[in-house]
Protein backbone atom coordinates (compact mmCIF):
# COMPACT_ATOMS: atom_id res chain seq x y z
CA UNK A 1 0.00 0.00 0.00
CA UNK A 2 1.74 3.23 -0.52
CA UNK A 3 2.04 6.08 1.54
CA UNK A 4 0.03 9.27 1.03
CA UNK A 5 1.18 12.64 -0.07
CA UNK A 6 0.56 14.23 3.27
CA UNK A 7 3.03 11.14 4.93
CA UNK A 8 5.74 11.99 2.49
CA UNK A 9 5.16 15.57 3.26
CA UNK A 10 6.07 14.51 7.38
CA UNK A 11 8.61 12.32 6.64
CA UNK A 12 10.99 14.68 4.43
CA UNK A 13 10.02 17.36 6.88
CA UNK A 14 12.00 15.00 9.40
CA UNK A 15 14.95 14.01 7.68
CA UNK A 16 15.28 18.16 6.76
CA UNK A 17 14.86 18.87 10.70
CA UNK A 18 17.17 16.50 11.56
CA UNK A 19 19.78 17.66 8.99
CA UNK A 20 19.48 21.05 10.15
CA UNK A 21 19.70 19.39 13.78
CA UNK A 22 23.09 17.33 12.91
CA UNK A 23 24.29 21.05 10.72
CA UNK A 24 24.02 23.11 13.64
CA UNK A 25 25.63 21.26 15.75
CA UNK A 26 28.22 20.70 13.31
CA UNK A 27 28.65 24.36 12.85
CA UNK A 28 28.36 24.71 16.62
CA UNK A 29 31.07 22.19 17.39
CA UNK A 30 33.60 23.72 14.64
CA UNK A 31 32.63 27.48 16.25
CA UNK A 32 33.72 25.99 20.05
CA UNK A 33 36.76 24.42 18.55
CA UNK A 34 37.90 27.49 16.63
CA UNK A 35 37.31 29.52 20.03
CA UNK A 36 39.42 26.72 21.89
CA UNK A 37 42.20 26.51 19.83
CA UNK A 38 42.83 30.89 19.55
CA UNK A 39 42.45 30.89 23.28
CA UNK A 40 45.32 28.03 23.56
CA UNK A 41 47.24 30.05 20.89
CA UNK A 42 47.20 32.99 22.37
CA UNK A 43 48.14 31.31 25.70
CA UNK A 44 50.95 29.32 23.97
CA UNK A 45 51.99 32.85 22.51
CA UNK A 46 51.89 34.46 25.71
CA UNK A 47 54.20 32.18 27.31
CA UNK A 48 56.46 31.57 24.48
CA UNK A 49 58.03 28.38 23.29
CA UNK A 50 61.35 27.03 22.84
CA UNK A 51 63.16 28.04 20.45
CA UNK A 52 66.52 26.95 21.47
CA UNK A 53 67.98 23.53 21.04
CA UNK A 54 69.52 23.70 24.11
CA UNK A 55 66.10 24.27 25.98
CA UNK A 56 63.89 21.46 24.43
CA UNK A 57 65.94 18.65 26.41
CA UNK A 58 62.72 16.59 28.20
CA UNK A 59 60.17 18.82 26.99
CA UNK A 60 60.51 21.60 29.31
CA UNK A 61 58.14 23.74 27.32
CA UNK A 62 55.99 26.20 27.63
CA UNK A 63 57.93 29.00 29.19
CA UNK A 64 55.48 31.16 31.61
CA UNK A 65 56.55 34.98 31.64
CA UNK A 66 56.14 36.30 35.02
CA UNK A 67 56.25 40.27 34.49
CA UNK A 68 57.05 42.59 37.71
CA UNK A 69 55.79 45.89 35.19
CA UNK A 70 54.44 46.35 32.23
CA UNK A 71 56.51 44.77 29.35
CA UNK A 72 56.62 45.54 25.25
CA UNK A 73 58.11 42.29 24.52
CA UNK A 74 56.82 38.50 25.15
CA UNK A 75 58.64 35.45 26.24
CA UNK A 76 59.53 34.53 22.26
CA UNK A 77 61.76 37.60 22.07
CA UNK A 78 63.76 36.86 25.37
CA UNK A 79 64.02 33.22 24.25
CA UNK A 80 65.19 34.23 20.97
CA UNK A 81 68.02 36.27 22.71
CA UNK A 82 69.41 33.11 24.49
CA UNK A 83 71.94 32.09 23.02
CA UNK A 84 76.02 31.82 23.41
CA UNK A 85 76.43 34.67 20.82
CA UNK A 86 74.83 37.17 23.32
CA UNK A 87 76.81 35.60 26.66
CA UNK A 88 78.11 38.38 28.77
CA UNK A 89 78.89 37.22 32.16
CA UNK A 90 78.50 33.86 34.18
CA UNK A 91 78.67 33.18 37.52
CA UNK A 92 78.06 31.29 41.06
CA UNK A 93 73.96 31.24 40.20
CA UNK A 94 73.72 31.54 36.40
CA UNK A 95 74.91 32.75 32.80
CA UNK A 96 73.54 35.85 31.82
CA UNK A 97 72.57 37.40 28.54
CA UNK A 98 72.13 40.29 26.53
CA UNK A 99 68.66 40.49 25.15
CA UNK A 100 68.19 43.15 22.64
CA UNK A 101 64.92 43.46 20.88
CA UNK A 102 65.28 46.70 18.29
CA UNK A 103 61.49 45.82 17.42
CA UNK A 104 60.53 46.45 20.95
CA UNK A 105 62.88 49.21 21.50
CA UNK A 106 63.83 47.17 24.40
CA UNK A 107 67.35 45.99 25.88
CA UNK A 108 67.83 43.25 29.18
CA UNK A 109 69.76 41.06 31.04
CA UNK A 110 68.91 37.43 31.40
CA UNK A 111 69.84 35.70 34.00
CA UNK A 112 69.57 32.06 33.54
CA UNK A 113 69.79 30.04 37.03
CA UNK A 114 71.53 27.01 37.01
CA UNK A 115 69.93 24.06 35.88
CA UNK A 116 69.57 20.72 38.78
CA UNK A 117 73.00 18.80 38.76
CA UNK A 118 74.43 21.33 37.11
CA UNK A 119 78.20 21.32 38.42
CA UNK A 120 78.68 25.20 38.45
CA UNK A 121 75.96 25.62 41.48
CA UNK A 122 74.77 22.08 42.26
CA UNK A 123 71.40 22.32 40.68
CA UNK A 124 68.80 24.45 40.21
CA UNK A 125 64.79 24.29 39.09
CA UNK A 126 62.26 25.48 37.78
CA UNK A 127 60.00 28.41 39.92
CA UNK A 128 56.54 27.32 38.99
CA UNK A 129 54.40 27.81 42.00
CA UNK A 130 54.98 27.37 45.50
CA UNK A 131 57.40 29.49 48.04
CA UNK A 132 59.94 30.02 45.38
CA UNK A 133 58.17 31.91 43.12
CA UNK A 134 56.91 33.90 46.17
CA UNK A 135 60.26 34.96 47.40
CA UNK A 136 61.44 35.48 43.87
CA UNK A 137 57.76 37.79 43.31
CA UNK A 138 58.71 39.47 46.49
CA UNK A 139 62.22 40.02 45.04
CA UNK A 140 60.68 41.66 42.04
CA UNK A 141 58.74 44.50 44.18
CA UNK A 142 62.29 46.07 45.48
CA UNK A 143 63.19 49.62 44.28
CA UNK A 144 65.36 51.59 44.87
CA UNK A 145 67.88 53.80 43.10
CA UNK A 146 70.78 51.39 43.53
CA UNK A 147 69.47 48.32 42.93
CA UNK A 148 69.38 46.64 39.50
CA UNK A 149 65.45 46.32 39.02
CA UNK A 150 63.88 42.51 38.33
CA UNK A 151 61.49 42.99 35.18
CA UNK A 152 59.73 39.51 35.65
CA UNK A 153 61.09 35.85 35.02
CA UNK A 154 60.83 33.09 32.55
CA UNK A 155 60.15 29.50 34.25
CA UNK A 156 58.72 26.56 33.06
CA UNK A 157 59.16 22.85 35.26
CA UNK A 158 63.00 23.01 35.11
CA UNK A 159 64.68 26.67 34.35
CA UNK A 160 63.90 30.19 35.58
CA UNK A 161 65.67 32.79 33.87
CA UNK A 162 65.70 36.61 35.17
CA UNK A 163 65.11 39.81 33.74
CA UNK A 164 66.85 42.16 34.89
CA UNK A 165 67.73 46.31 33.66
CA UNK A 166 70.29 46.24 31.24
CA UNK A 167 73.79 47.91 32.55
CA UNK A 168 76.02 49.42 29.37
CA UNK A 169 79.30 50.00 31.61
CA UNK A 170 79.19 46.20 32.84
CA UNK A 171 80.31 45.81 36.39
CA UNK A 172 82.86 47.14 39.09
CA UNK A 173 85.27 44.40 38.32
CA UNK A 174 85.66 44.79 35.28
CA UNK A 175 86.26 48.63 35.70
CA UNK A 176 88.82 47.92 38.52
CA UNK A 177 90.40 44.49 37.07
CA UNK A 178 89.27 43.82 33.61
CA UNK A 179 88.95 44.90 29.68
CA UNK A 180 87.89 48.65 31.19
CA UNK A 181 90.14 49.22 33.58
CA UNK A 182 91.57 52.72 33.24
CA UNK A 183 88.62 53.96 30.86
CA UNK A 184 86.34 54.14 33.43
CA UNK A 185 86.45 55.65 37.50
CA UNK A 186 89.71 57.56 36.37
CA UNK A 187 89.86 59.51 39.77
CA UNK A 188 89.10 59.15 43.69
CA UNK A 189 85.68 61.12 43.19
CA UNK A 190 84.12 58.44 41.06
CA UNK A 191 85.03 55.87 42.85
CA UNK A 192 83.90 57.24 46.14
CA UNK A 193 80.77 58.28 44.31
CA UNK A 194 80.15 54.13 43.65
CA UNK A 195 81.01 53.47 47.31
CA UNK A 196 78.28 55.48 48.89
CA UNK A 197 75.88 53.59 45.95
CA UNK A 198 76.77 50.26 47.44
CA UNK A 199 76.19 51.16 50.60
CA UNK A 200 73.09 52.79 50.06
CA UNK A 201 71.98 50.08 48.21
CA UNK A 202 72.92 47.59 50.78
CA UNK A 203 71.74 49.76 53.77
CA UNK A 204 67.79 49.46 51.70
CA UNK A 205 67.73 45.74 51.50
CA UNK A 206 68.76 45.57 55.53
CA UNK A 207 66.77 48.28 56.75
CA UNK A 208 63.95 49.31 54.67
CA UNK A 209 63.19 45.78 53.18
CA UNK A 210 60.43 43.66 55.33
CA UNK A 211 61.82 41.13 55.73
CA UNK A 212 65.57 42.34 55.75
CA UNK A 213 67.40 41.08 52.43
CA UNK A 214 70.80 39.58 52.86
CA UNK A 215 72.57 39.42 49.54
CA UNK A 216 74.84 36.91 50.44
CA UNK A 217 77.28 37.78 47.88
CA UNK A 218 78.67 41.29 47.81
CA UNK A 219 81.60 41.50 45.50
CA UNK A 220 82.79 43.84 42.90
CA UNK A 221 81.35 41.58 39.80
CA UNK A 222 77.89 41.97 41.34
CA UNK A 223 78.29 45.44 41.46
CA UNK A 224 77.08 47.11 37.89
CA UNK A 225 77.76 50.50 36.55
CA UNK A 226 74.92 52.54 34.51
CA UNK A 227 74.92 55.02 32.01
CA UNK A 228 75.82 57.70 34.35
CA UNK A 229 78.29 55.23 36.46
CA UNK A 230 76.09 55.17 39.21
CA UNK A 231 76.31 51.62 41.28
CA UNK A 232 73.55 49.33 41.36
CA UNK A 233 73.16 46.13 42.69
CA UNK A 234 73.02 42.94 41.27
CA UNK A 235 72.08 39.19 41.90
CA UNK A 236 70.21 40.26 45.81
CA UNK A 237 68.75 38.20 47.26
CA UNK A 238 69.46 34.50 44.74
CA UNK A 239 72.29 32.84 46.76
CA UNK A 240 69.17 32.28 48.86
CA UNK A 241 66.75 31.33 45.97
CA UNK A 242 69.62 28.65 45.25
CA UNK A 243 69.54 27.57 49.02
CA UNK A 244 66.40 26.77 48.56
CA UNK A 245 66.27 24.99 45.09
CA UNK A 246 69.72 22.83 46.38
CA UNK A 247 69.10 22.46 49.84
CA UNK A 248 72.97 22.98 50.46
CA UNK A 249 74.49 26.29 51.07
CA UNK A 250 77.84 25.06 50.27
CA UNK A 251 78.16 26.99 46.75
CA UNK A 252 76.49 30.15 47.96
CA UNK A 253 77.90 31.28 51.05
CA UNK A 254 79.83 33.88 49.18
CA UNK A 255 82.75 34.52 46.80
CA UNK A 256 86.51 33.37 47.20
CA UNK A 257 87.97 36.34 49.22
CA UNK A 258 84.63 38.30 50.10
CA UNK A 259 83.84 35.61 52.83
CA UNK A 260 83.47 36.69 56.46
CA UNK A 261 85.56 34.83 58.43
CA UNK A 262 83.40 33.50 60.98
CA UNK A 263 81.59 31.60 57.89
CA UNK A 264 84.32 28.67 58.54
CA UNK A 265 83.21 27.98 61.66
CA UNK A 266 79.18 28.92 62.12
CA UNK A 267 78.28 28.80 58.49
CA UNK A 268 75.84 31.74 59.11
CA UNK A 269 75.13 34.33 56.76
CA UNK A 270 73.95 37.35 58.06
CA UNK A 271 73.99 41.74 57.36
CA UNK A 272 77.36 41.57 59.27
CA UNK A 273 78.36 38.84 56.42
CA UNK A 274 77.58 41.29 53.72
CA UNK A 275 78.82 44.39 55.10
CA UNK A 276 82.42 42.41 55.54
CA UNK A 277 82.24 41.61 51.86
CA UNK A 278 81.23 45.35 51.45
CA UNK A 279 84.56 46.43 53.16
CA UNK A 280 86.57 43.65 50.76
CA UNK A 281 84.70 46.33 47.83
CA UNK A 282 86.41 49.22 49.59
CA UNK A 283 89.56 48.03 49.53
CA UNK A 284 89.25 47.53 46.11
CA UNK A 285 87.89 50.57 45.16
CA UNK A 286 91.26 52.24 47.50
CA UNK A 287 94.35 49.95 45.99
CA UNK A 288 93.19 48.98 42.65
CA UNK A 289 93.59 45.49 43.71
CA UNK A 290 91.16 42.09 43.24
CA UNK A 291 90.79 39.83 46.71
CA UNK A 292 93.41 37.63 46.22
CA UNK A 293 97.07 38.43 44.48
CA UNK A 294 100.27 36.92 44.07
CA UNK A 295 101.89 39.69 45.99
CA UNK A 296 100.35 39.51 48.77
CA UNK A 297 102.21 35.84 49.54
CA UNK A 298 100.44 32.27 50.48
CA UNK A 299 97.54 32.01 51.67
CA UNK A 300 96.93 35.91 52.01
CA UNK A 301 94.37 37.77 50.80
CA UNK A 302 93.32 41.79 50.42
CA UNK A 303 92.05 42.50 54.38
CA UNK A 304 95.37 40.82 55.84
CA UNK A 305 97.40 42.24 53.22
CA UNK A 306 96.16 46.24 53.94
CA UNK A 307 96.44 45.39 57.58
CA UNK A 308 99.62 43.84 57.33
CA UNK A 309 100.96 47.06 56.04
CA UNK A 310 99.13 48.75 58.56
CA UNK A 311 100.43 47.19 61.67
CA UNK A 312 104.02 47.90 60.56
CA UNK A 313 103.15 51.28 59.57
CA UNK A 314 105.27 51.12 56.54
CA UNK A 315 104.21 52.23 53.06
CA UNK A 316 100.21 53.54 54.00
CA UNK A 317 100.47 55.61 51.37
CA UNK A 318 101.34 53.25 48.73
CA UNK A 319 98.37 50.45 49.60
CA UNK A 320 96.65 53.32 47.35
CA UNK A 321 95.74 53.01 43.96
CA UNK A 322 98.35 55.91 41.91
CA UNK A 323 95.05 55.84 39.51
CA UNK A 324 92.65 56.95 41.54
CA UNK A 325 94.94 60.29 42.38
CA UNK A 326 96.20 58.38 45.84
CA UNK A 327 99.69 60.36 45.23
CA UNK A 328 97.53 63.80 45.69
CA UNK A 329 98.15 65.28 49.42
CA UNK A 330 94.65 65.96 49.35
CA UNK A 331 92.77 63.02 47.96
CA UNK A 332 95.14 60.77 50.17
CA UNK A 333 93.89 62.10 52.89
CA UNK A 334 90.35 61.65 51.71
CA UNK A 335 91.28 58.15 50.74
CA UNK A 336 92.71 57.19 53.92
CA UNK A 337 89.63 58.09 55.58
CA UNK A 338 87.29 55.51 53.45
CA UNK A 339 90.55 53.21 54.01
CA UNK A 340 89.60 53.24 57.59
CA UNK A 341 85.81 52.56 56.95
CA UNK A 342 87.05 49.30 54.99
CA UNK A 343 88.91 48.18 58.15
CA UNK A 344 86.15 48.54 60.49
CA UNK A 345 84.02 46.95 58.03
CA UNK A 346 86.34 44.22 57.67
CA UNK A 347 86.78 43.63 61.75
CA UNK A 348 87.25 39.93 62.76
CA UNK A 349 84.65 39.48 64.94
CA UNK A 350 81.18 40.57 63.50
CA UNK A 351 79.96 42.36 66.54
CA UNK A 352 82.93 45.15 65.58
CA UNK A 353 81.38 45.72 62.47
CA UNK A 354 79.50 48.96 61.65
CA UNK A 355 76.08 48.24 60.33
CA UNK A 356 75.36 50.13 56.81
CA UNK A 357 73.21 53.17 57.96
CA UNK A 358 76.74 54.02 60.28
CA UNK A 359 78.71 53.17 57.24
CA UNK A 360 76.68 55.79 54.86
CA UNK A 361 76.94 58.44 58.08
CA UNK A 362 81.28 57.87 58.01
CA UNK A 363 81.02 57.89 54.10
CA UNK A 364 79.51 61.07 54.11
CA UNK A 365 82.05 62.64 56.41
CA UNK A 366 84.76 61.31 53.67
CA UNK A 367 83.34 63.16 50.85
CA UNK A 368 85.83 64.12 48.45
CA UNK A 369 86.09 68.19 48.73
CA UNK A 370 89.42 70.05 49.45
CA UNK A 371 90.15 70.86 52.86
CA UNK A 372 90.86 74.47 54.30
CA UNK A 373 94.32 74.64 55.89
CA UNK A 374 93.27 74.77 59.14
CA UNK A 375 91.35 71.54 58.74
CA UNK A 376 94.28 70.05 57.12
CA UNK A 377 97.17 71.01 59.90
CA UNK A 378 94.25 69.01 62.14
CA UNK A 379 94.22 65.98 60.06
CA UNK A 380 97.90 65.87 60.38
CA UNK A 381 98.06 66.81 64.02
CA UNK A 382 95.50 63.73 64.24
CA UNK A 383 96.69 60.65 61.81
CA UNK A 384 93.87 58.74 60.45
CA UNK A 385 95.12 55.76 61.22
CA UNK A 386 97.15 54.50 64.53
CA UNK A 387 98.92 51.24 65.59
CA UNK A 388 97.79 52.22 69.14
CA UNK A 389 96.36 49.06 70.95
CA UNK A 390 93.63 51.07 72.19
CA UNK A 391 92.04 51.78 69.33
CA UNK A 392 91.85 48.32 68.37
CA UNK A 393 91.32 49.15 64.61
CA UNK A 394 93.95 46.80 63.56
């Protein structure tokens, strides 16, 4: 029996619904999956990938870009910066490099931290999540004039690398000891100008930080120089960051020669740590000369080699740097004075040691300006420095 008209008229109206039905949600289902994918390319944009070999060991991708202000570039460009061509320092917690983005109008440092079982530090991780990438957020939020400023970081589940402000005149040791020594602080007055940055720098992260920053390695590498040779500070705060990622403090309790002496014996780390390694800086800045010489003879290094001299008052004079205008009558005398800070700052036992808001109050009384010649028969009357056991100086 066949069907009537109107039945044929019901059925195709069926099969049209239901291909509308099974078209819509076709359409529907492509729409959703178009909006999923943008949104996870975007994301995936927004954290970069890896474009370097030498990052794609174990698939350690996506990068996450952690940014401490507002930033013109995205992790891509730093990544694209990371590479041995662009290597400008290295060091106790990473290698750094220069990132220069001309599209961005943008120049910074990247600091990448050790990787785990890496021999240079011990190890390292990543800082996804967790207290890490608390202390290293809380890191981020200091500022202050002499301070390098942290931009944000790169992490993903193994690396963090650190952006930091870009510094063209590269640091204090190389001004004092390396390829720039004698271009740049030519005379007593810059030098003392970088001084009173340090310790103003240094004096911030132990008083006016909550909590107190200890930088745990003061030394004249992780000093850096800006435009204007000002001093800023560099790599606060990451010997502890490492602590934490290694649990040993083995490789981070300081620098060959910068060490506090009662390290050997209580392994603490503490403001009276850094402002030792501070006075190390002085010394320096004063003769010229790195932590550790040949001249000074076995097992000797800058602090007993200046009081060495000073005990047997022979040859003050000369511990300072010719450079730096230390044969001037006048700027010896200025010298001398911040020669005397270094000692205290450099005292054996820690209690002897200034803290940095009394060392900024003595620096200030050293500034560089030429004495009247009544004030100068004083200073001479006086001697700045004495082998007097009373004093107990030396």
């Amino acid at each position: 029996m066949l069907e009537s008209p109107s039945g044929f008229r019901r059925a195709h109206m069926r099969h049209v619904a239901a291909g509308l039905a099974i078209g819509l949600s076709v359409a529907l289902g492509a729409f959703l999956t178009f909006l999923l994918g943008r949104k996870l390319y975007i994301r995936w944009r927004e954290r970069g990938t890896c474009c370097d070999d030498g990052f794609e060991e174990g698939g350690e991708w996506p990068w996450r870009l952690t940014a401490f202000q507002r930033l013109t570039f995205a992790s891509v460009d730093v990544l694209a910066c990371v590479k041995e061509g662009n290597v400008i320092g290295m060091g106790g917690t990473g290698i750094v490099y220069k990132a220069e983005m001309p599209k961005h109008h943008a120049v910074v440092a990247v600091k990448k931290l050790w990787r785990a079982g890496c021999p240079e530090a011990g190890g390292a991780a990543g800082l996804e999540g967790g207290e890490l990438a608390r202390e290293v957020s809380l890191l981020g939020r200091l500022r202050h004039r002499n301070v390098v400023r942290m931009l944000g970081y790169l992490s993903n589940e193994s690396d963090t690398m650190i952006l930091y402000e870009y510094m063209p005149n590269g640091s204090l040791w190389e001004a004092l000891h390396g390829r720039m020594k004698g271009k740049l602080l030519i005379d007593w007055a810059s030098r003392y100008n970088v001084a009173v940055g340090i310790a103003a720098g240094l004096a911030y992260l132990h008083h006016d930080c909550r909590p107190p920053v200890i930088h745990r390695d003061v030394k004249s590498s992780n000093v850096l120089l800006d435009s204007n040779l000002e001093a800023r500070i560099a790599d606060f705060g990451l010997a502890r960051l490492m602590i934490h990622k290694n649990e040993t403090v083995s490789m981070v309790a300081g620098s060959y020669g910068y060490i506090a002496p009662e390290y050997g014996y209580s392994l603490k780390v503490d403001q009276k740590s850094d402002i030792y390694s501070f006075g190390v800086v002085l010394m320096e800045l004063l003769t010229g000369k790195r932590p550790i010489e040949p001249e000074f003879g076995e097992s000797q290094d800058i602090v007993g080699w200046v009081r060495e001299r000073l005990r047997s008052n022979r040859g003050v004079e000369e511990l300072l740097d010719p450079a730096a205008g230390g044969r001037c009558e006048h700027v010896k005398e200025e010298m001398l004075l911040v020669l005397r800070i270094a000692v205290l700052c450099t005292a054996k036992s820690p209690k002897d040691r200034p803290s940095m808001r009394d060392v900024i109050t003595m620096l200030a009384e050293a500034k560089p300006r030429r004495k009247s010649a009544a004030v100068a028969a004083a200073a001479k009357e006086k001697p700045v420095f004495t082998t007097s056991p009373d004093v107990g100086y030396l």
